[in-house]
Protein backbone atom coordinates (compact mmCIF):
# COMPACT_ATOMS: atom_id res chain seq x y z
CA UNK A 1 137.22 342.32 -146.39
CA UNK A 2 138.85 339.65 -148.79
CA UNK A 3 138.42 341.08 -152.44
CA UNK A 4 139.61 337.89 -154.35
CA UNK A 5 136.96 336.16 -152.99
CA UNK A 6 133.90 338.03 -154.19
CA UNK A 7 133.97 336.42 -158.00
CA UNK A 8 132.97 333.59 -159.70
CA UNK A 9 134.94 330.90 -161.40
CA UNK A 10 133.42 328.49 -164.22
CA UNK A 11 130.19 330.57 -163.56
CA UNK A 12 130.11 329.55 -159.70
CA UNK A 13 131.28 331.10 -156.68
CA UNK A 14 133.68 330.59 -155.50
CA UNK A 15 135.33 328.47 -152.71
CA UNK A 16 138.43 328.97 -151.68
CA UNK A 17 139.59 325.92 -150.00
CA UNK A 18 143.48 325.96 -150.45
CA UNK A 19 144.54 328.12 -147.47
CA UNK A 20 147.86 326.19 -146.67
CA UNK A 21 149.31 326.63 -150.17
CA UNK A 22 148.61 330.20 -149.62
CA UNK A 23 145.91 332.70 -147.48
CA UNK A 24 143.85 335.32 -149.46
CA UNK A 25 144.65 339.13 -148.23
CA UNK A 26 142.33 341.39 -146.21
CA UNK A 27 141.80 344.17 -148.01
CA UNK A 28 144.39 346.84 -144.95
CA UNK A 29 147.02 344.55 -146.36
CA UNK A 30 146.31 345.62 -150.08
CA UNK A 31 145.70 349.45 -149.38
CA UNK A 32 148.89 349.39 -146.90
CA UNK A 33 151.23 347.97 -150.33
CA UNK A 34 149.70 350.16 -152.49
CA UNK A 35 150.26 353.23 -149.80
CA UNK A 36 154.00 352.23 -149.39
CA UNK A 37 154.40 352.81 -152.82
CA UNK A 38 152.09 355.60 -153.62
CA UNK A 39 153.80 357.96 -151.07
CA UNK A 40 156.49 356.34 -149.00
CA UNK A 41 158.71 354.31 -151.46
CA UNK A 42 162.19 354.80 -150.32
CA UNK A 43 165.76 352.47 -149.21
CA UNK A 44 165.43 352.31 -145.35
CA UNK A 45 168.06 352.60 -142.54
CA UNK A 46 170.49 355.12 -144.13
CA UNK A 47 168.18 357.94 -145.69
CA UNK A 48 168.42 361.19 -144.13
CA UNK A 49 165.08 362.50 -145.51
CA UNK A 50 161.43 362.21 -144.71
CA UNK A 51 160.47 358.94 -147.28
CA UNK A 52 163.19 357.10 -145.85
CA UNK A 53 162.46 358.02 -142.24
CA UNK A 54 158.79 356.62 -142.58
CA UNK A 55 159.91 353.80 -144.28
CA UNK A 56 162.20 352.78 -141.57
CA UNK A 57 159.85 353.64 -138.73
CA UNK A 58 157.63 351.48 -141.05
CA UNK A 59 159.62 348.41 -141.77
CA UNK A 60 161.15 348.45 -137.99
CA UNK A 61 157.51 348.83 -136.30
CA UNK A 62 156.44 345.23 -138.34
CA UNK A 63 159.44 343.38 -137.12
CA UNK A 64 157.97 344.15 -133.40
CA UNK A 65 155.22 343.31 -134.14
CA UNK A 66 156.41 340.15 -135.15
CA UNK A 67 158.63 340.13 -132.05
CA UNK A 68 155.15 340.44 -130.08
CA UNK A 69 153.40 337.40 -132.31
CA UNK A 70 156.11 334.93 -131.88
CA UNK A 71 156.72 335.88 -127.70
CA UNK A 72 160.16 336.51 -128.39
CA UNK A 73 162.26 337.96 -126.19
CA UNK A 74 163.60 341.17 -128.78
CA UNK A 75 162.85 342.23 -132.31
CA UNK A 76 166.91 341.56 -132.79
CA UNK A 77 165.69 337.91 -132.93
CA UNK A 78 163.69 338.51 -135.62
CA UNK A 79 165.33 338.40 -139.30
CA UNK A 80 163.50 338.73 -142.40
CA UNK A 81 163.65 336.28 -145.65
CA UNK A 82 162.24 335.52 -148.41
CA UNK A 83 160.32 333.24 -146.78
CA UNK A 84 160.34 329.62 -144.65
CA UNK A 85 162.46 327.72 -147.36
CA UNK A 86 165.21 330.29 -147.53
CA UNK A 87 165.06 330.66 -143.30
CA UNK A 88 165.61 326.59 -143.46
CA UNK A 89 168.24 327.43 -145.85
CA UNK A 90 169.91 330.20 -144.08
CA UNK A 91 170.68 327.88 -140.60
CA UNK A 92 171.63 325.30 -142.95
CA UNK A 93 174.51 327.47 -144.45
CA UNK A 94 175.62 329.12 -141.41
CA UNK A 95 174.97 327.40 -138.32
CA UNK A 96 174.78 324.26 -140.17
CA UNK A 97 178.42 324.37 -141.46
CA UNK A 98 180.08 325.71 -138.45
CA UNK A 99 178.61 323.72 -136.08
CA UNK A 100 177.81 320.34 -137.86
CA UNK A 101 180.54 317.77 -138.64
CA UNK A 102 181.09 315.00 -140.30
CA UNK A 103 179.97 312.44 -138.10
CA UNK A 104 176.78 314.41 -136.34
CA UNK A 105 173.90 313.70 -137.10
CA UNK A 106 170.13 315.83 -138.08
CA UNK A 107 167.05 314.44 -137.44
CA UNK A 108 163.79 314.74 -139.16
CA UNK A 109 160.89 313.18 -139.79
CA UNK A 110 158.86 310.96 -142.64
CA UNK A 111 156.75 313.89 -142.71
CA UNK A 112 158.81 316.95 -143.96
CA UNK A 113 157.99 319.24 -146.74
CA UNK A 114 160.96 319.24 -149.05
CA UNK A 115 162.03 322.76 -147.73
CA UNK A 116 163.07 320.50 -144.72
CA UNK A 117 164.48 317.99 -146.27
CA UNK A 118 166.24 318.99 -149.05
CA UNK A 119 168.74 322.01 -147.48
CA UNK A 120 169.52 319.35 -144.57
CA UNK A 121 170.69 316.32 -147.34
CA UNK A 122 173.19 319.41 -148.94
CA UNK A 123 174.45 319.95 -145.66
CA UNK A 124 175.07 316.28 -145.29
CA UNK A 125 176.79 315.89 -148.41
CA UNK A 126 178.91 318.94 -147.94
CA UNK A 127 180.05 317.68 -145.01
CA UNK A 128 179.51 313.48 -144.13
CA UNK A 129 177.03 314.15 -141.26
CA UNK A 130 173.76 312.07 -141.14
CA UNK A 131 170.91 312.81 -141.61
CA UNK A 132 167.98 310.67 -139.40
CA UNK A 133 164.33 309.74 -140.32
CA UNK A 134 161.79 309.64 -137.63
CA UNK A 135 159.04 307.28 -139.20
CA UNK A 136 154.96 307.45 -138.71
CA UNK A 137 152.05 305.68 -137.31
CA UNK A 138 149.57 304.86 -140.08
CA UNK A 139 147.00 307.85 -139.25
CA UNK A 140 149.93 310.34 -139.50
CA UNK A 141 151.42 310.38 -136.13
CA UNK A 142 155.24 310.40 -135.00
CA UNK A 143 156.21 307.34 -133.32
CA UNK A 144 157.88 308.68 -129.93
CA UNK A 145 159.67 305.73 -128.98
CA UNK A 146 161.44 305.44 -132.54
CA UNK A 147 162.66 309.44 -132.17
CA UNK A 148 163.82 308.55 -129.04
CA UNK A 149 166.13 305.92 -129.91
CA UNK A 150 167.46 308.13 -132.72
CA UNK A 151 168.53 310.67 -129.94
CA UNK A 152 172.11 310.84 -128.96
CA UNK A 153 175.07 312.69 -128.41
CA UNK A 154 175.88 312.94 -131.75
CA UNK A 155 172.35 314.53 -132.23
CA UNK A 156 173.52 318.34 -133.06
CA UNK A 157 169.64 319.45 -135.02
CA UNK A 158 166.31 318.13 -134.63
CA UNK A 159 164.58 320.13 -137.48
CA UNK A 160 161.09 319.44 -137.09
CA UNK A 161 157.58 320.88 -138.98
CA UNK A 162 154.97 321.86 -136.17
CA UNK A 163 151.58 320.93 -137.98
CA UNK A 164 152.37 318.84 -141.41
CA UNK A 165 151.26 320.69 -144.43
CA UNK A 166 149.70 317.50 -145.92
CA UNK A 167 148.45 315.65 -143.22
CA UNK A 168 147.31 318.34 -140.62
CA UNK A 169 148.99 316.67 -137.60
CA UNK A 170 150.22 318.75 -134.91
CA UNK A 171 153.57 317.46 -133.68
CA UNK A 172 153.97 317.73 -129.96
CA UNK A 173 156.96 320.05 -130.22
CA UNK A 174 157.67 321.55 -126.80
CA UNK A 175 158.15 317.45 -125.59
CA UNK A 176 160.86 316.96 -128.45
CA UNK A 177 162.43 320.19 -127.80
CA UNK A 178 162.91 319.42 -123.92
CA UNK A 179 164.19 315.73 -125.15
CA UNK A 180 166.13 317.03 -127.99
CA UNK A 181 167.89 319.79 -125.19
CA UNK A 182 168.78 316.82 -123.13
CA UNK A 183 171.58 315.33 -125.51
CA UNK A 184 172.23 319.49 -126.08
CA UNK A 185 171.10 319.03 -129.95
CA UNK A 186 169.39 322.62 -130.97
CA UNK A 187 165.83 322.52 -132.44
CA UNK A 188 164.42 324.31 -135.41
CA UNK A 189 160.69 324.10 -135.93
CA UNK A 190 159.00 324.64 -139.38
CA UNK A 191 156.11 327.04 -138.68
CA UNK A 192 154.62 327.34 -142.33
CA UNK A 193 151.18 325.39 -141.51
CA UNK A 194 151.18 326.23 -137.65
CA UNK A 195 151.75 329.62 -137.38
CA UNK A 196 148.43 330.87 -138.59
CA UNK A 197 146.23 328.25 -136.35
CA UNK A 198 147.85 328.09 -133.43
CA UNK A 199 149.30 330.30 -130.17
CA UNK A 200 153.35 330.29 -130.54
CA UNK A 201 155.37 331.24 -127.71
CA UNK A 202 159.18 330.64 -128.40
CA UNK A 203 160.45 331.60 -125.25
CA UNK A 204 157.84 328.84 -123.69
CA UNK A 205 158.58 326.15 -126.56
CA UNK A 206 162.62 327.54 -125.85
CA UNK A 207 162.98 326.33 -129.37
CA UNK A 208 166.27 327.69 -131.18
CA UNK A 209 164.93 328.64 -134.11
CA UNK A 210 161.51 329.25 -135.86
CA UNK A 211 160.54 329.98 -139.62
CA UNK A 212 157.36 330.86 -140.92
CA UNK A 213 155.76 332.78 -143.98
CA UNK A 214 153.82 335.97 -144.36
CA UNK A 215 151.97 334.78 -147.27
CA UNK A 216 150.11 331.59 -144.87
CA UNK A 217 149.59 334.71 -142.20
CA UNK A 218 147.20 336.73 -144.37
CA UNK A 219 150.45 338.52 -145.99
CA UNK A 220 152.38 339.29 -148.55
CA UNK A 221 154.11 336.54 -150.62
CA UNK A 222 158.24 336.74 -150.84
CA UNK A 223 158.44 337.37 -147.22
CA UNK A 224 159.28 335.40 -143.95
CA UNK A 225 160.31 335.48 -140.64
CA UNK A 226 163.25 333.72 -139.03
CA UNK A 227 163.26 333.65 -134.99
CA UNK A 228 166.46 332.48 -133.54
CA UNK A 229 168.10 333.08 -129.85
CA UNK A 230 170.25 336.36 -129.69
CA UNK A 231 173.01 333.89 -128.28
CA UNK A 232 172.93 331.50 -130.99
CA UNK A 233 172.54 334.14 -133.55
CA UNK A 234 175.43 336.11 -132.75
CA UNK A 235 177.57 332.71 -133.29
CA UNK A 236 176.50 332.01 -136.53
CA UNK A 237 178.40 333.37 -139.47
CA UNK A 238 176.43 336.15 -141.79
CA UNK A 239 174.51 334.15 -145.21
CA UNK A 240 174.80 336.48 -147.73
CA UNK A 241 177.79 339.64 -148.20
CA UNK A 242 176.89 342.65 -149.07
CA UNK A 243 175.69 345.85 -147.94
CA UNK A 244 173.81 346.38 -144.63
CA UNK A 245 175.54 343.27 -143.32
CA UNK A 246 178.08 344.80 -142.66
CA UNK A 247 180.01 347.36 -139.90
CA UNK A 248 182.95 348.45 -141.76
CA UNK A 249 184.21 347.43 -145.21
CA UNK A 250 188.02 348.04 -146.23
CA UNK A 251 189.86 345.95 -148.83
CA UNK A 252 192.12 343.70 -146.06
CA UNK A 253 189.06 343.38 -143.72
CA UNK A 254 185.10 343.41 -143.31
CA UNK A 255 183.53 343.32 -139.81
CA UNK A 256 179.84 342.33 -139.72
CA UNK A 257 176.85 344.18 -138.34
CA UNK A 258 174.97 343.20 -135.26
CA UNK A 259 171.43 340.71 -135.17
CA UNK A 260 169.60 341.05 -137.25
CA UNK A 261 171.38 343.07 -139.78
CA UNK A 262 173.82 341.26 -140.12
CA UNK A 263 171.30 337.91 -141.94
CA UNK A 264 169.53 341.20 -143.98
CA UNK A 265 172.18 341.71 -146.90
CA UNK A 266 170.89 344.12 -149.52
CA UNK A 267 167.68 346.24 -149.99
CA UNK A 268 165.01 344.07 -148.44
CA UNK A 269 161.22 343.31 -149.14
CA UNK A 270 160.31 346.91 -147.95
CA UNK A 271 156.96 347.55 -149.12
CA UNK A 272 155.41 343.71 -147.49
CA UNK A 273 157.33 343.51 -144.90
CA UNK A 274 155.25 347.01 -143.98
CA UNK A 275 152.22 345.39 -145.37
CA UNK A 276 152.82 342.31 -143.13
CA UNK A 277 151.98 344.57 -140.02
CA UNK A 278 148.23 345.01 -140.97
CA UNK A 279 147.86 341.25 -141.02
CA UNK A 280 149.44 340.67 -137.90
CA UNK A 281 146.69 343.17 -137.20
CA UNK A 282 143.97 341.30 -138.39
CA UNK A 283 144.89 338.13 -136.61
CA UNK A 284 145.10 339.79 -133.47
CA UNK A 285 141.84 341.21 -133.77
CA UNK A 286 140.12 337.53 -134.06
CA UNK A 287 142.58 335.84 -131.74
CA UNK A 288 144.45 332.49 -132.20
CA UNK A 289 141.81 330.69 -130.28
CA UNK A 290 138.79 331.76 -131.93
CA UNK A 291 140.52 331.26 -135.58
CA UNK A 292 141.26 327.84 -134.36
CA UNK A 293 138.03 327.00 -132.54
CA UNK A 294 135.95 328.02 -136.04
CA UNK A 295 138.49 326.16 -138.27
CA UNK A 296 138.19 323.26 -136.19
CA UNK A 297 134.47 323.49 -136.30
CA UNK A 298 134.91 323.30 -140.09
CA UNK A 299 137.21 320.56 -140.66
CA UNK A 300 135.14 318.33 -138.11
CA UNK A 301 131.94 319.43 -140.19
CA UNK A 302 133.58 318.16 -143.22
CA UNK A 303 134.72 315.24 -141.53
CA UNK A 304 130.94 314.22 -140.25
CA UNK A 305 129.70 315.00 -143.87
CA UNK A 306 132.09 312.66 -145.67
CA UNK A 307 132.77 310.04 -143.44
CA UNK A 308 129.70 307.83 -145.01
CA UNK A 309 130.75 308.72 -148.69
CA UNK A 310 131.52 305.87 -150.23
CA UNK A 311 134.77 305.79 -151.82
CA UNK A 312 136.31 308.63 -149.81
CA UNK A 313 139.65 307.36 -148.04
CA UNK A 314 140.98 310.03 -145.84
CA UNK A 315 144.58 310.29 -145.60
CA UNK A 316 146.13 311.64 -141.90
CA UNK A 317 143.46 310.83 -139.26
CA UNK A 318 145.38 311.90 -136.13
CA UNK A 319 142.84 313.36 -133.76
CA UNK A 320 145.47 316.88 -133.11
CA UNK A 321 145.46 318.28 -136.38
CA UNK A 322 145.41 322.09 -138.15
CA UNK A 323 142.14 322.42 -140.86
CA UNK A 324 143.53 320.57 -143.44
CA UNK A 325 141.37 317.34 -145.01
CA UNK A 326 143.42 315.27 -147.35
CA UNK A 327 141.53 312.69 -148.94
CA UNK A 328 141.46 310.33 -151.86
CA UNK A 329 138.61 308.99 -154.03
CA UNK A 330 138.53 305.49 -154.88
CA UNK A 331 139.40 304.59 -158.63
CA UNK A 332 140.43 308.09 -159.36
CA UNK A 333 143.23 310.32 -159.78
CA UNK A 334 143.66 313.22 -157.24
CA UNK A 335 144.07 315.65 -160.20
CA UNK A 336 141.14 314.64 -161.60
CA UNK A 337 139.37 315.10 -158.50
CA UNK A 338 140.40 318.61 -158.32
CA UNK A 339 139.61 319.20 -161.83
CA UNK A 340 136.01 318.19 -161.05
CA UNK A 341 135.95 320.36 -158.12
CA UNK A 342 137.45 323.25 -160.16
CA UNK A 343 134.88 323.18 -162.33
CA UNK A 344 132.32 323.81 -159.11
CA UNK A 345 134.31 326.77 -158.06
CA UNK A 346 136.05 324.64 -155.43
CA UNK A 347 139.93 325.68 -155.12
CA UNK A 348 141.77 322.65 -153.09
CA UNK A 349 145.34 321.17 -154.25
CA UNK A 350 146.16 318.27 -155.69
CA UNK A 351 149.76 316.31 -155.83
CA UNK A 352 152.28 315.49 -153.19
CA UNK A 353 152.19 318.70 -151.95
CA UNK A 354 155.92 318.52 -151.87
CA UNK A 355 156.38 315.84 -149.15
CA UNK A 356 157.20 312.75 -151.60
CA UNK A 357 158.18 310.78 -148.98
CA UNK A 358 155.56 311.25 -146.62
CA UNK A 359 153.22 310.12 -150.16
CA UNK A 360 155.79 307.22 -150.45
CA UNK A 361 155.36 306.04 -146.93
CA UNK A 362 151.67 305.69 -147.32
CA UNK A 363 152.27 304.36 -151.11
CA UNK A 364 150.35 307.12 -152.70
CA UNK A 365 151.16 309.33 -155.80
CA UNK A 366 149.83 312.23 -153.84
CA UNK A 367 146.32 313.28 -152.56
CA UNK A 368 143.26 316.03 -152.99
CA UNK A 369 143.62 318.36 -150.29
CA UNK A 370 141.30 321.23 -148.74
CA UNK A 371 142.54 323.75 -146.37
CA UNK A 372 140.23 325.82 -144.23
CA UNK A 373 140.58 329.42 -143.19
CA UNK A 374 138.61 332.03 -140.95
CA UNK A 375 136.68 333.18 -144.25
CA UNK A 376 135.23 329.74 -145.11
CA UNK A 377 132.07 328.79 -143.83
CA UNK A 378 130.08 325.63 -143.09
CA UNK A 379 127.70 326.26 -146.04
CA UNK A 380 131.04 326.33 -148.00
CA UNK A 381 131.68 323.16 -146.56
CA UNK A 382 128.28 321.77 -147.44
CA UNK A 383 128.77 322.40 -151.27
CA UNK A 384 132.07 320.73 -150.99
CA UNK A 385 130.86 317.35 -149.22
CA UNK A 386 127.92 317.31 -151.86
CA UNK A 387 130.49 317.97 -154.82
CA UNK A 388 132.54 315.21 -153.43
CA UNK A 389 130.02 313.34 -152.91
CA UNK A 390 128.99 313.51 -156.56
CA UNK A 391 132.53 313.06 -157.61
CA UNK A 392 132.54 309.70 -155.60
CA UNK A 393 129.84 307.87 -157.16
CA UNK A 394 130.93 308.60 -160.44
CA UNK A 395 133.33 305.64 -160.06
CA UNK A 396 131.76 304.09 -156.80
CA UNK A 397 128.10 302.79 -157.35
């Protein structure tokens, strides 16, 4: 079902253990690309003729089907980007400047990826609003008291990732939306890590917006998703000018297309945004609850089989987590661990993972991390805690 996984590398099999940086594709999602382009490649929305008709019908019938995975309320809601950073990117540039002063105030937390960081400093800059830290317990936890007493009226954006890409934790977002909806500050939740693991519901988290990838969903890379509320939506100036963004276009005067054309300037990502559809498909099929119960099974097998290692520190212990195991060895460099691991046919990452301040709150240069998806298994897992293992004693006797 997963092609890229049936080889060897360095002479082993191999393990693919690096599912947050990116998810390998079932094989529907390959044959439905290579389809699009082998006999319905055509510019969607305006052709008159039987290519671009499909196309549409195509293109339109993924975006309710991400309508239907999210619980949103209408496919309008749903725009399509090139992926979570540019969806960050996009509220930053239009809600963000109309609706964020100088003197307001976004709040965050220690453990961001930089794609939530970064687009929110900019904004600050541009315009002298603030931009607030909520700090961490020691095992990788948000300290609720401390985002509490960063909450106020001046609070206009609590932009907050759901499950941390190097840590695992789950953040308990449907509590900080309700407090964050109190002082009426809007919340935008990073779904990169928790969209694939576990059940989403926006209209029961009544967040404001939502950004995920394709490419962490089974999909196509160069694609995401951007949920926001019709009502907040329509407020929000377009992002980029050009065509399809537009109603009418005269040389005094340009009116703008309705959600969610009017965020979709240009020809889009046709072919994987039509591929995307067969791995909403294949989620489906398994359901959130069994992915999560058999990734969970993993990660706590992992967990039991590396706990007595000596020399293996985890890093992020916080009981609510997503499958990810970060981890350092003793005495050694996490690229060197990965190296070793590499040379076992074991894919994990290695670095900061793009959260250098989460590494510089725990005073770390970064960590080896494994990710665990619904193709791994616990024999995978077994060859990873002996390789580990191995790895450890090298420098740990």
């Amino acid at each position: 079902m997963f092609p890229v996984l049936h080889q060897e590398v360095h002479g082993k099999p191999l393990i693919y253990f690096d599912n947050a940086a990116t998810t390998q594709k079932p094989i529907a999602v390959i044959e439905s690309l290579k389809n699009y382009y082998e006999t319905d490649n055509s510019n969607i929305h305006r052709g008159a003729h039987a290519l671009a008709d499909r196309a549409t019908r195509y293109f339109e019938e993924t975006r309710e089907s991400v309508r239907d995975f999210l619980g949103a309320r209408e496919s309008a809601e749903v725009i399509f980007t090139k992926g979570t950073t540019e969806g960050i990117n996009l509220v930053a540039k239009t809600f963000g400047r109309k609706f964020i002063q100088k003197g307001d105030e976004i709040i965050i937390s220690t453990m961001e990826h930089h794609s939530n960081i970064v687009p929110w400093q900019m904004l600050c800059e541009e315009n002298g609003a603030n931009l607030k830290v909520i700090p961490i317990t020691d095992s990788g936890e948000l300290i609720w008291d401390e985002f509490e007493k960063l909450l106020s009226h001046k609070t206009k954006l609590v932009s907050i990732v759901h499950a941390s890409n190097a840590l695992g934790t789950i953040n308990p977002v449907k509590k900080i939306i309700e407090a964050s909806h109190r002082f009426g500050a809007k919340v935008l939740l990073d779904g990169a890590q928790s969209t694939s693991h576990l059940d989403i519901d926006v209209v029961d988290l009544d967040c404001d917006f939502l950004v995920c990838s394709a490419h962490k969903l089974y999909g196509p890379t160069g694609l995401g998703i951007l949920y926001g509320k019709r009502e907040i939506l329509e407020e929000m100036p377009p992002f980029l000018g050009g065509g399809e963004m537009i109603k009418e276009v005269s040389f005094e005067k340009t009116t703008y297309n309705e959600i969610p054309f009017k965020f979709e300037a240009g020809t889009p990502n046709i072919g994987d945004v039509i591929a995307f559809n067969p791995a909403l498909d294949f989620i489906k099929s398994l359901g959130k609850p069994a992915i999560r119960a058999h990734e969970d099974s993993l990660l706590n097998y992992a967990n039991s089989l590396l706990e007595g290692v000596k020399g293996f520190i985890p890093v992020g212990t916080t009981k609510e987590k997503v499958s990810v195991l970060s981890f350092n060895i003793a005495q050694m460099h996490p690229f060197d661990v990965g190296q070793m691991l590499d040379a076992r046919g074991i894919a994990v990452r290695t670095g900061h993972h793009c959260t250098q301040p989460l590494m510089k709150r725990f005073g770390l240069e970064g960590t080896v991390r494994a990710s665990f998806a619904v193709y791994n298994t616990k024999s995978e897992i077994e060859t990873f805690a002996e390789a580990v293992a191995r790895i450890a004693s090298f420098k740990n006797k």
